[in-house]
C-alpha atoms as a PDB file:
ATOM      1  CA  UNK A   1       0.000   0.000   0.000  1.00  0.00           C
ATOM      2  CA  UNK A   2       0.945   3.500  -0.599  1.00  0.00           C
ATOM      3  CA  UNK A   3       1.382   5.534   2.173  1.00  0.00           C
ATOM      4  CA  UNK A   4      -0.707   8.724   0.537  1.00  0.00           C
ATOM      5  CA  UNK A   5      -3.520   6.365  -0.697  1.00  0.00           C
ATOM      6  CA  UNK A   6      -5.216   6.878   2.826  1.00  0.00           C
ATOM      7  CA  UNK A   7      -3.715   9.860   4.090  1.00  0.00           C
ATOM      8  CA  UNK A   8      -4.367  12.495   0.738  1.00  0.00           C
ATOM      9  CA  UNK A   9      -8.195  11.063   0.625  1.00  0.00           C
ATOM     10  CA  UNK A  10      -8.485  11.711   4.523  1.00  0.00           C
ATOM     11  CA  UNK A  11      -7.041  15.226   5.007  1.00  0.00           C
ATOM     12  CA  UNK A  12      -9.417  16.044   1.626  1.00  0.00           C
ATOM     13  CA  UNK A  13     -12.742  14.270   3.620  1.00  0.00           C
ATOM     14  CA  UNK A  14     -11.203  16.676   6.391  1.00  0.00           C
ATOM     15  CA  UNK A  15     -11.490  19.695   4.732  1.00  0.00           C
ATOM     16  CA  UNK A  16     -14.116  18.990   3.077  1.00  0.00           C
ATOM     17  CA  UNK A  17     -16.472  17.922   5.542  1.00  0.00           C
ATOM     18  CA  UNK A  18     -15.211  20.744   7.803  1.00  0.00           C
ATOM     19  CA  UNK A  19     -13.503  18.256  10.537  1.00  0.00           C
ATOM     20  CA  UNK A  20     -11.177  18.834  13.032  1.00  0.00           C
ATOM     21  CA  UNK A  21      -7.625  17.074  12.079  1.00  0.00           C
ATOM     22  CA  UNK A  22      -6.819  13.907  13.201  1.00  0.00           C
ATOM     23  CA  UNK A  23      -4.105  11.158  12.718  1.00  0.00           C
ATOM     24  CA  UNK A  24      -5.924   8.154  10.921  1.00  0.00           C
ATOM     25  CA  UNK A  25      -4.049   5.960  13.328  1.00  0.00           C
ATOM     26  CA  UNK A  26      -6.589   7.457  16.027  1.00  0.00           C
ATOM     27  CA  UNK A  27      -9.615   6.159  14.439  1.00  0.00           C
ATOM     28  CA  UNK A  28      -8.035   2.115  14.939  1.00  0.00           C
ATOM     29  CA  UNK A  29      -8.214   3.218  19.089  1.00  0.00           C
ATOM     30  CA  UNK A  30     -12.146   4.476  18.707  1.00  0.00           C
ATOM     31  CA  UNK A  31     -12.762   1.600  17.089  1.00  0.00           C
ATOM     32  CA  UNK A  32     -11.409  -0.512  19.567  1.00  0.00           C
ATOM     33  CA  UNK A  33     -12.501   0.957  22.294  1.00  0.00           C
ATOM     34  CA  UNK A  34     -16.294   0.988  20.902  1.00  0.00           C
ATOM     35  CA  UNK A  35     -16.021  -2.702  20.412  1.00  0.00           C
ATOM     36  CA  UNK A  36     -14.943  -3.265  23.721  1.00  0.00           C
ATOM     37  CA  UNK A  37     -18.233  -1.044  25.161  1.00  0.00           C
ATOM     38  CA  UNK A  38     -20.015  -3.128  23.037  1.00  0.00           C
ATOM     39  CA  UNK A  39     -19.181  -6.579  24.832  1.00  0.00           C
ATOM     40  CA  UNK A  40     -16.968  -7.702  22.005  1.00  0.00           C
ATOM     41  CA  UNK A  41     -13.589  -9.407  23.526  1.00  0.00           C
ATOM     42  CA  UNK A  42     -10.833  -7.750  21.045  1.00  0.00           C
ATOM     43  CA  UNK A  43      -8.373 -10.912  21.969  1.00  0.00           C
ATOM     44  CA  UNK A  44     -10.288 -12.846  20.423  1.00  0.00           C
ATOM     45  CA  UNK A  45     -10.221 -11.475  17.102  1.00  0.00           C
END
């Protein structure tokens, strides 16, 4: 994978949809996190 074939696309949703910056990395914590409040056991996956 190419390194800007996530990150150009994301900083353009960004500014686009008038979002607050973020790493992309970040979103891989929410995600876990939500699963986790959800009941789901992340070791397991």
């Amino acid at each position: 994978m190419v390194a800007k074939s996530i990150y150009e696309p994301t900083l353009k949703a960004v500014k686009e949809g008038g979002v607050r910056p973020f790493v992309f990395y970040n979103l891989r914590h929410t995600f876990l996190t939500r699963l986790g409040e959800s009941g789901v056991d992340a070791n397991g996956l």
